[in-house]
N, C-alpha and C. Protein backbone atom coordinates (compact mmCIF):
# COMPACT_ATOMS: atom_id res chain seq x y z
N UNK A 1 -73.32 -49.89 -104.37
CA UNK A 1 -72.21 -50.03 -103.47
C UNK A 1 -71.07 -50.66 -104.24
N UNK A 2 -69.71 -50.13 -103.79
CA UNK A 2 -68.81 -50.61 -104.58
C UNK A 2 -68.14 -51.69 -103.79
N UNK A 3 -67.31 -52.78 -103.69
CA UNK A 3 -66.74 -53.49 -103.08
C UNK A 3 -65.73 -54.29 -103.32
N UNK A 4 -64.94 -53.74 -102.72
CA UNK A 4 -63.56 -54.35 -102.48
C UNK A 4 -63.14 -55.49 -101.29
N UNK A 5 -63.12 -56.88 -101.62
CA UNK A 5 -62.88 -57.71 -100.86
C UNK A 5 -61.68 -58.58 -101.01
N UNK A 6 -60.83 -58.55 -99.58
CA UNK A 6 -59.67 -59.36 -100.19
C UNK A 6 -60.72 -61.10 -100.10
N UNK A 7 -60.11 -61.97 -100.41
CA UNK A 7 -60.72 -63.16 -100.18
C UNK A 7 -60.21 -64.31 -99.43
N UNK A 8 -58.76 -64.18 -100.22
CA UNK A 8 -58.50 -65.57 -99.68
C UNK A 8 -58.26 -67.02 -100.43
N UNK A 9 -58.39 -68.10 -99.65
CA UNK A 9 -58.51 -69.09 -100.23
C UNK A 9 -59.81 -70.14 -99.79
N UNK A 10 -60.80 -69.38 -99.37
CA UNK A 10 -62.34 -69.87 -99.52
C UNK A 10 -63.21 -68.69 -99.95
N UNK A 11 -62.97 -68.76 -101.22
CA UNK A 11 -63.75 -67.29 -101.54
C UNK A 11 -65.24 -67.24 -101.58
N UNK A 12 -65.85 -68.24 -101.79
CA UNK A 12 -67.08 -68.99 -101.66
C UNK A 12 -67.72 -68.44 -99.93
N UNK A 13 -66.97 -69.23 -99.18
CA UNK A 13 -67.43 -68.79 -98.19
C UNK A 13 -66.84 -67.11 -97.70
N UNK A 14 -66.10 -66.86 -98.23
CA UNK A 14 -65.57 -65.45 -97.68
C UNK A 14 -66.99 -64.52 -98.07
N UNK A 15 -67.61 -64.78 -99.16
CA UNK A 15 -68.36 -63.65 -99.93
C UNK A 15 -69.83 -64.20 -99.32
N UNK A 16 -70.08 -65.17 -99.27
CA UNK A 16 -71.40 -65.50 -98.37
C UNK A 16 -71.37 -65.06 -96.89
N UNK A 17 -70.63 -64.93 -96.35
CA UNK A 17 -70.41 -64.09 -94.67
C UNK A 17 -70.12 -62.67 -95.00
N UNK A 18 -69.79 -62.05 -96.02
CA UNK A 18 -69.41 -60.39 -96.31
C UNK A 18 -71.24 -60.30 -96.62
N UNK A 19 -71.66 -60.81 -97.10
CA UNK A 19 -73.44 -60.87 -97.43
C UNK A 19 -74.20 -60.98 -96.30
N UNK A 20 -73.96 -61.69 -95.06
CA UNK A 20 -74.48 -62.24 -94.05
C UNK A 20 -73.61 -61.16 -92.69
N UNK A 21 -72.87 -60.90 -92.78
CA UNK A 21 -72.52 -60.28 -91.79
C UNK A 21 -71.79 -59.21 -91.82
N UNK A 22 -71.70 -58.10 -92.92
CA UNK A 22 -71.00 -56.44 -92.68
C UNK A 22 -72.61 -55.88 -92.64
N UNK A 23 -72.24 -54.98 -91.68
CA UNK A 23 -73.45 -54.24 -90.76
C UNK A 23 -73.50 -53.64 -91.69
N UNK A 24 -73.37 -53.41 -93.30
CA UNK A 24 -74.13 -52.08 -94.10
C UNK A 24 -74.89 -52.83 -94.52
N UNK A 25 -75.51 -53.93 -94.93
CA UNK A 25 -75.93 -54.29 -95.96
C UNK A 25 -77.20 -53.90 -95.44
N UNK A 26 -77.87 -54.28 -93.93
CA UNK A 26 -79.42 -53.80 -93.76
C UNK A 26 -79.68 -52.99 -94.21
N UNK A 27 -78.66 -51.93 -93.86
CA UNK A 27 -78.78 -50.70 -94.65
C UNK A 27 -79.04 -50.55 -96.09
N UNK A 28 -78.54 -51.37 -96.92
CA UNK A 28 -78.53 -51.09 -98.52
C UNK A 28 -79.75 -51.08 -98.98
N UNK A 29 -80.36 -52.30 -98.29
CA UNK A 29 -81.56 -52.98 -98.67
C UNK A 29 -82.70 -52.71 -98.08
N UNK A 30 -84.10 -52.59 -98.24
CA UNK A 30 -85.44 -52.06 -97.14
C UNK A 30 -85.67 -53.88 -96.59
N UNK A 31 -86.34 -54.03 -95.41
CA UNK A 31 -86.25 -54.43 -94.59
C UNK A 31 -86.91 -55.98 -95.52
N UNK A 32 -87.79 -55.80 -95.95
CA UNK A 32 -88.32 -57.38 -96.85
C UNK A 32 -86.80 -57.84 -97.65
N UNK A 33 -86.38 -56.85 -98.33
CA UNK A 33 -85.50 -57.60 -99.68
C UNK A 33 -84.67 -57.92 -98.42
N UNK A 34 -83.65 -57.22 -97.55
CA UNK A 34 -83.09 -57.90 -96.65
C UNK A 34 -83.26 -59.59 -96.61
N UNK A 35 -84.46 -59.37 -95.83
CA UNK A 35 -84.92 -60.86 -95.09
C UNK A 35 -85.20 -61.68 -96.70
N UNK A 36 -85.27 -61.56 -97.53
CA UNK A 36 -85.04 -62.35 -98.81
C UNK A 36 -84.00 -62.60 -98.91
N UNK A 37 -82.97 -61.83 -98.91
CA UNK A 37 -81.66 -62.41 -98.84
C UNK A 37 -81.40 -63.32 -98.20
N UNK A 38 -81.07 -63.30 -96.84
CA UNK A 38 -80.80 -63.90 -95.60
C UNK A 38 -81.49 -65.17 -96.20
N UNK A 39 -82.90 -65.47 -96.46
CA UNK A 39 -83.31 -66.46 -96.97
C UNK A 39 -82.78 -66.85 -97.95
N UNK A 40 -82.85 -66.57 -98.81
CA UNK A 40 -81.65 -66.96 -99.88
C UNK A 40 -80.98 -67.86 -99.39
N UNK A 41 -79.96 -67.17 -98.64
CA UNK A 41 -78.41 -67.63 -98.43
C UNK A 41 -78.88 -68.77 -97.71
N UNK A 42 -79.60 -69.17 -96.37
CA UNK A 42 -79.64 -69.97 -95.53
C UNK A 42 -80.04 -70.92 -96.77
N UNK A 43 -81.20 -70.90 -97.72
CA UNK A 43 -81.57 -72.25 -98.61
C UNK A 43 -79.88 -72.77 -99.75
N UNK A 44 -79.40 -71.61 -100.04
CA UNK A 44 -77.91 -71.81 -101.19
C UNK A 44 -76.79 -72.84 -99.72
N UNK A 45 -76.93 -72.34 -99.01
CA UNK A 45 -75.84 -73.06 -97.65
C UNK A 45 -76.50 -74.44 -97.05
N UNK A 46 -77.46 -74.59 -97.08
CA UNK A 46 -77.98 -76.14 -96.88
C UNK A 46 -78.09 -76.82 -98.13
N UNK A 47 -77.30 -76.66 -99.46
CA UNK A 47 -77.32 -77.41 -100.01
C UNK A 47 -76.52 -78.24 -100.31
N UNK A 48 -76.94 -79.67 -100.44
CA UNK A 48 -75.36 -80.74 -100.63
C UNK A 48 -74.49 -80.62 -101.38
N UNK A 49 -74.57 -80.29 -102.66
CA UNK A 49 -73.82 -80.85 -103.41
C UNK A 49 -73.01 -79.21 -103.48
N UNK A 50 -71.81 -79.53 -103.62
CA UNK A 50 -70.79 -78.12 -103.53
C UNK A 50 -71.03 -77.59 -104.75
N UNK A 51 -70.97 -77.92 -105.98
CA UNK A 51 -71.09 -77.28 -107.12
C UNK A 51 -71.87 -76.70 -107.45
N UNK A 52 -73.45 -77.32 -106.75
CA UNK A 52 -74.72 -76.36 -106.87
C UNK A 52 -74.69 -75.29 -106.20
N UNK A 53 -74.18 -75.45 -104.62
CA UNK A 53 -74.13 -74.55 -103.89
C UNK A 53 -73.61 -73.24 -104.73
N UNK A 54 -72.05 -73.59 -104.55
CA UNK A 54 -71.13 -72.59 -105.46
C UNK A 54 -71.91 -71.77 -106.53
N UNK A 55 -72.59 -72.50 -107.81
CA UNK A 55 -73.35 -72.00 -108.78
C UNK A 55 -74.52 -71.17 -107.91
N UNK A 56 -75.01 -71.34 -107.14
CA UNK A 56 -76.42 -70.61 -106.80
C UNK A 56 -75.90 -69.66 -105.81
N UNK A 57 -74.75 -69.22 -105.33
CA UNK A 57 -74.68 -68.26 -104.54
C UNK A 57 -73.93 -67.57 -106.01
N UNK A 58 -73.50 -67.93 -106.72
CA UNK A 58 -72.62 -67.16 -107.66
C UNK A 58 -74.11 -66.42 -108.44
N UNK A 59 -75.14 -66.75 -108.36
CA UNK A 59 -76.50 -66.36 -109.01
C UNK A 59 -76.91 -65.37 -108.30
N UNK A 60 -76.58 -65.40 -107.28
CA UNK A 60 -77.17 -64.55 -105.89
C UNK A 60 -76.08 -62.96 -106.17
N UNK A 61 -75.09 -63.58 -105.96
CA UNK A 61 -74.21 -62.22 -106.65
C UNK A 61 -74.38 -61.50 -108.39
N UNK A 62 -74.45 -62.69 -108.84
CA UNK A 62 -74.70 -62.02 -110.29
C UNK A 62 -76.15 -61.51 -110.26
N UNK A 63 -77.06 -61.37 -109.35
CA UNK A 63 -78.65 -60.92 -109.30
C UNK A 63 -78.32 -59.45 -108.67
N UNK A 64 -77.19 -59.30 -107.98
CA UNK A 64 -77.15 -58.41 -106.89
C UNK A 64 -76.38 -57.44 -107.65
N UNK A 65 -75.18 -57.81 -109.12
CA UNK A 65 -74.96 -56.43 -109.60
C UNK A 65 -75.83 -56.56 -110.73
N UNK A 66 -76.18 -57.43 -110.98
CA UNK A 66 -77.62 -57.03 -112.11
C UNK A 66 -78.44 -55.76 -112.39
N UNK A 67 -79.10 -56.08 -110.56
CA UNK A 67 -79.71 -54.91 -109.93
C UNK A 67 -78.75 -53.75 -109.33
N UNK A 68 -77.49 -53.67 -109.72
CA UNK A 68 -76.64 -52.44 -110.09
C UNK A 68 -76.53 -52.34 -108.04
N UNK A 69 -76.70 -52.92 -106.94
CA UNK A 69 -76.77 -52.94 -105.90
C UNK A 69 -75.12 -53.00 -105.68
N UNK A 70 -74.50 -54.08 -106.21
CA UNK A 70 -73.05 -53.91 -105.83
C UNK A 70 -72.68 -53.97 -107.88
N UNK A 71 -71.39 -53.34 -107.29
CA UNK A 71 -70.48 -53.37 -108.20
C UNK A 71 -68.99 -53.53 -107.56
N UNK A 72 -68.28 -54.78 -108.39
CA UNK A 72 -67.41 -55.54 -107.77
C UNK A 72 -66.04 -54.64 -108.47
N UNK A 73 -65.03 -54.23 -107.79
CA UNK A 73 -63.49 -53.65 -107.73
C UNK A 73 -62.69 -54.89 -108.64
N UNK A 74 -61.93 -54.79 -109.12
CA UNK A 74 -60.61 -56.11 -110.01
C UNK A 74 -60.15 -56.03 -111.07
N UNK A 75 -58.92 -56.56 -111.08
CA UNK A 75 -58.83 -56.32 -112.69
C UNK A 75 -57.07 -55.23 -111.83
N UNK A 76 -56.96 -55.23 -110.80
CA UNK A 76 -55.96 -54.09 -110.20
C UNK A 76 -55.44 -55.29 -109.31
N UNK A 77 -53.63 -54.40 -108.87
CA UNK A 77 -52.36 -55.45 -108.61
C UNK A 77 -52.04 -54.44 -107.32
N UNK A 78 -51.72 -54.73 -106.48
CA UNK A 78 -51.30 -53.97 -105.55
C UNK A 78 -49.62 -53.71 -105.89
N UNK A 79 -49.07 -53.11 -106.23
CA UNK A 79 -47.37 -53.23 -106.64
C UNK A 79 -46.63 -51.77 -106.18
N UNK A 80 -46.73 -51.91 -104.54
CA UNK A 80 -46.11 -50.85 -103.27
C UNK A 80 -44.89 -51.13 -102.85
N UNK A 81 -43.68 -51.03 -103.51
CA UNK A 81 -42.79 -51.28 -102.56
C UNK A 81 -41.87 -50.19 -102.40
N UNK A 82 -42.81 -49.54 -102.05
CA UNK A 82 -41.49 -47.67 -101.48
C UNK A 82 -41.98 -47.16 -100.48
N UNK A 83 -41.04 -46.97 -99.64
CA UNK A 83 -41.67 -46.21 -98.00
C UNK A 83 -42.82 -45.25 -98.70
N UNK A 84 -43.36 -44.74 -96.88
CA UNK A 84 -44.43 -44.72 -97.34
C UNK A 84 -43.71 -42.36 -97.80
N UNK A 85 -44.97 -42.10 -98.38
CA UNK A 85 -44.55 -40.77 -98.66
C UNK A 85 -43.92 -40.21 -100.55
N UNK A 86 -43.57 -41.92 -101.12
CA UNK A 86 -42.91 -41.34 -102.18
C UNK A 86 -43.89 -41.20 -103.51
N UNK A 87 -43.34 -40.29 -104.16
CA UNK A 87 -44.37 -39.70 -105.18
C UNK A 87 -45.62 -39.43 -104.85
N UNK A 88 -46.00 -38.91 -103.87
CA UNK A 88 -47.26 -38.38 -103.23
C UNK A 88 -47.92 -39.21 -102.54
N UNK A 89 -47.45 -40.80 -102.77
CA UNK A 89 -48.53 -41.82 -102.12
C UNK A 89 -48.05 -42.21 -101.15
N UNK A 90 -49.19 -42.12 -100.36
CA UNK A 90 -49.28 -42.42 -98.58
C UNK A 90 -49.45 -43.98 -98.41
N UNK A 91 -48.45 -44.26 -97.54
CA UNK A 91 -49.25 -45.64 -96.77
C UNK A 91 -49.66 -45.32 -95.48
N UNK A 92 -50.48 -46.17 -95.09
CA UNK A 92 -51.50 -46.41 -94.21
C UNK A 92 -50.79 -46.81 -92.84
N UNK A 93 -51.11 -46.95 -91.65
CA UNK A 93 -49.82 -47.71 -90.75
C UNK A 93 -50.37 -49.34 -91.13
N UNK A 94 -51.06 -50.11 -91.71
CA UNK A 94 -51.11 -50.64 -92.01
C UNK A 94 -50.35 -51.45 -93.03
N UNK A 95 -49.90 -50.65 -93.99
CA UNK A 95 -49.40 -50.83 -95.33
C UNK A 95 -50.06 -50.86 -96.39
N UNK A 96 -51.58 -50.22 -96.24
CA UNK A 96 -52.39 -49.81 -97.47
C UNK A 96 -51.94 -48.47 -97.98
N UNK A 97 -52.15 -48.09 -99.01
CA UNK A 97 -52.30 -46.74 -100.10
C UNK A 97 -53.78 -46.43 -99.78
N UNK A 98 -53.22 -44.75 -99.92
CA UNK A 98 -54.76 -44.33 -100.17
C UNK A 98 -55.28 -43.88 -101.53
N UNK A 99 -56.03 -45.04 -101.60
CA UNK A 99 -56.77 -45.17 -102.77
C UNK A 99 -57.35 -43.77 -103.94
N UNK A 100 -57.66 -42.74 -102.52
CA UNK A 100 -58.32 -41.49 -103.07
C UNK A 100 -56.70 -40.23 -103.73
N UNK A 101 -55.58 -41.08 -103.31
CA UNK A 101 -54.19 -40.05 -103.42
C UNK A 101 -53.80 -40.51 -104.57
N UNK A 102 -53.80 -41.86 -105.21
CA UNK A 102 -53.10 -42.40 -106.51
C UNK A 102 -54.04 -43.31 -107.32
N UNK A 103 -53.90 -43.90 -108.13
CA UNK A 103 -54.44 -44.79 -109.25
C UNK A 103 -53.07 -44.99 -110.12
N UNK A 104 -52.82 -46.35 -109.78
CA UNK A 104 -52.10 -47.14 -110.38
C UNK A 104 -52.73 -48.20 -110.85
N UNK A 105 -52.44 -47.80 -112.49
CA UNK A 105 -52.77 -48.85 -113.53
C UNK A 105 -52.26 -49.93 -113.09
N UNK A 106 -52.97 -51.13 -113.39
CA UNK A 106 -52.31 -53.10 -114.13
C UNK A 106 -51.23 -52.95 -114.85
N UNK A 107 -50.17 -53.81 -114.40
CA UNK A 107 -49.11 -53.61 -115.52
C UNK A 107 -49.54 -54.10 -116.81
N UNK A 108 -49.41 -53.72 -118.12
CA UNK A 108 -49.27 -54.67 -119.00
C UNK A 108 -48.67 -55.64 -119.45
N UNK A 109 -49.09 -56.92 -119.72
CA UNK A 109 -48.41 -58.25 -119.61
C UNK A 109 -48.49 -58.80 -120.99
C-alpha cells in the first residue's frame, strides 16, 4: 500500500490513529497480524516516556515498510497556483490535482 498522509503538527499521533483507525488496514492484514498490531500500538501508547514511545512506534512503521506492506509518498512540494484547467491539470473542487493527470517534479534547490 502506498500512502500519502498530510500530518500536521502531531505527526506522531497523526500516524498512530491512520494505523488504528482507516477502515483499509483490516483489510491489508489477515485477521491475527491485525490484532498484533492493534496490540502493538496499545503497549507503544501506554508508554511514559515520549521519546521511547516516539522511537517504538517509529519501529512499528519501519517493520511495516520493511515488510514492503506500506510504502511511504515524499520527497514532493505541492506548487499549484493556476486556476484549475491549465496545462492539462485539473483541480479538484477541493483544490487538489489529480495526481493520475500530472507529475510535477521538486524544484531544485
Amino acid at each position: 500500500m502506498m500512502g500519502d498522509r498530510l500530518i500536521g503538527e502531531a505527526p506522531e499521533y497523526t500516524l498512530e490513529q491512520w494505523l488504528r483507525c482507516d477502515p483499509l488496514w483490516p483489510h491489508v492484514f489477515d485477521a491475527p497480524a491485525y490484532a498484533h498490531l492493534q496490540s502493538t500500538l496499545d503497549a507503544v501508547q501506554v508508554m511514559p516516556d515520549e521519546e521511547n514511545r516516539f522511537n517504538a512506534l517509529k519501529a512499528v512503521f519501519s517493520q511495516l515498510m520493511a515488510d514492503a506492506t506500506l510504502t511511504p509518498l515524499f520527497n514532493y512540494h505541492y506548487r499549484i497556483s493556476a486556476p484549475p484547467g491549465v496545462n492539462g491539470v485539473r483541480l479538484t473542487p477541493r483544490g487538489w490535482f489529480e495526481f493520475t493527470e500530472a507529475w510535477l517534479p521538486a524544484p531544485s534547490q
